[in-house]
C-alpha atoms as a PDB file:
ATOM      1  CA  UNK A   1       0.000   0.000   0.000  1.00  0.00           C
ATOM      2  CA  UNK A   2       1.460   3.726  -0.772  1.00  0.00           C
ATOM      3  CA  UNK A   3      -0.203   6.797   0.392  1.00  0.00           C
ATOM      4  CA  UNK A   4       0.448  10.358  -1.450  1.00  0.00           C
ATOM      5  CA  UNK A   5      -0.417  13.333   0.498  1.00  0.00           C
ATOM      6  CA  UNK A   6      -0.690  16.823  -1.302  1.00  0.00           C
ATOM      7  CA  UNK A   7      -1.521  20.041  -0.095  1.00  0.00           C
ATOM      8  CA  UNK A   8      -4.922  21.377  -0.908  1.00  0.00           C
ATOM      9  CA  UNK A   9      -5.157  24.707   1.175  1.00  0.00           C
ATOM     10  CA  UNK A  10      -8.354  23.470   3.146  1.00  0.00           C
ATOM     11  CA  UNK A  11      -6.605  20.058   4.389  1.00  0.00           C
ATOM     12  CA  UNK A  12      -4.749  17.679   2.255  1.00  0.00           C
ATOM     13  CA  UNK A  13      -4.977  15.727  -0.767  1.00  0.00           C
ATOM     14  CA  UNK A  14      -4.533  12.435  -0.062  1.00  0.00           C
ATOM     15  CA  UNK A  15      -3.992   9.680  -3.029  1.00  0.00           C
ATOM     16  CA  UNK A  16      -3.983   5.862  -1.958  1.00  0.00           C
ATOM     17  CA  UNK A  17      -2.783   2.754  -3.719  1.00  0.00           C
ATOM     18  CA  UNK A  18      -4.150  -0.249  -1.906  1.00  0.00           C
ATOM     19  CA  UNK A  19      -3.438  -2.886  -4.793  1.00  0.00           C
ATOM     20  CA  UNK A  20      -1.128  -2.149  -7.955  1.00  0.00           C
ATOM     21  CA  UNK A  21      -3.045   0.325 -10.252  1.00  0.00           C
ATOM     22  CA  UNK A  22      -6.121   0.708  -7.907  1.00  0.00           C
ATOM     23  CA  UNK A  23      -6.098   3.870  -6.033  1.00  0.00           C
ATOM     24  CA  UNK A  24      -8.628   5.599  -3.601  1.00  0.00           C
ATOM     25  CA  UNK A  25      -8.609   9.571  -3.666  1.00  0.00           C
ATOM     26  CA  UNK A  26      -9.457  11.450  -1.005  1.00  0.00           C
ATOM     27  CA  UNK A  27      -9.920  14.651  -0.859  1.00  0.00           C
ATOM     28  CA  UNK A  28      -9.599  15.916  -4.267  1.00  0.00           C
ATOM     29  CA  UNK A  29      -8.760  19.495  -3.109  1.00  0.00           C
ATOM     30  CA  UNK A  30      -8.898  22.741  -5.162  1.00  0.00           C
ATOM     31  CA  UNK A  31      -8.416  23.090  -8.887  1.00  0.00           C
ATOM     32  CA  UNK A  32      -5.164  24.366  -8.428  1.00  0.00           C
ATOM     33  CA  UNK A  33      -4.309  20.738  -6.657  1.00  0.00           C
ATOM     34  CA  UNK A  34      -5.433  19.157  -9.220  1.00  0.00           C
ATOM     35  CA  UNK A  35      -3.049  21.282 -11.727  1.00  0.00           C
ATOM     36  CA  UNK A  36      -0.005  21.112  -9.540  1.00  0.00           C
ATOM     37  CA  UNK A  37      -0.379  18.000  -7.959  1.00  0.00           C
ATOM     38  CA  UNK A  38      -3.190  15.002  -9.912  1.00  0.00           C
ATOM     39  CA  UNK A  39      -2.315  15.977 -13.507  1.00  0.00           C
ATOM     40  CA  UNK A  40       0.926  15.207 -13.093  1.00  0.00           C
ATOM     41  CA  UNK A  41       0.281  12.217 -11.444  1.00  0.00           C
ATOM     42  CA  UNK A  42      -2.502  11.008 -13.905  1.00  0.00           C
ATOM     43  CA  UNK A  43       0.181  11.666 -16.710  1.00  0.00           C
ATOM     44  CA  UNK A  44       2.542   9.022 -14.458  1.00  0.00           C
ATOM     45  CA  UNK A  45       0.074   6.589 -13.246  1.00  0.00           C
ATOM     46  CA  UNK A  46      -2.843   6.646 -16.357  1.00  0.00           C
ATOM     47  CA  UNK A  47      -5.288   4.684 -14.548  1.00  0.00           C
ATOM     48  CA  UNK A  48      -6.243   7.395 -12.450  1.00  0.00           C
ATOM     49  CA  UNK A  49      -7.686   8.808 -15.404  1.00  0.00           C
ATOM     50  CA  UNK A  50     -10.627   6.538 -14.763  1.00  0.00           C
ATOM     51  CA  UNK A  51     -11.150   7.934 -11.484  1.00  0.00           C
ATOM     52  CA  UNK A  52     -14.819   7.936 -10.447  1.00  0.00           C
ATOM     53  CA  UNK A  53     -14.759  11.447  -8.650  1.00  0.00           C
ATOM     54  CA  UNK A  54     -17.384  12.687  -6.274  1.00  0.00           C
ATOM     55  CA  UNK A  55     -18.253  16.138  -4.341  1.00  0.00           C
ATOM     56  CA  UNK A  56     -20.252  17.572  -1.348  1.00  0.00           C
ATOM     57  CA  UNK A  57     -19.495  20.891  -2.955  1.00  0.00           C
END
């Protein structure tokens, strides 16, 4: 299991592999998180492309 944490202003982002190429996210943050932080790791791990995201907000 790896966990990525990432700052997201309100709290942190926080990213978790529990099997290889299945990942949890928590947390998605702001957009700018998402710029500085997902993208690039969507453009290193493409699975989490597929990411099934949902929001309270």
């Amino acid at each position: 299991m790896n966990i990525y944490m990432f700052p997201a202003l309100n709290g942190d982002c926080i990213l978790v592999e529990y099997v290889d190429s299945r990942y949890i996210l928590i947390d998605g943050g702001y957009e700018d998180t998402y710029k500085t932080f997902l993208l690039f790791s969507a453009m290193r791990y493409p699975i989490l492309a597929k990411l099934t995201i949902l929001s309270n907000s």
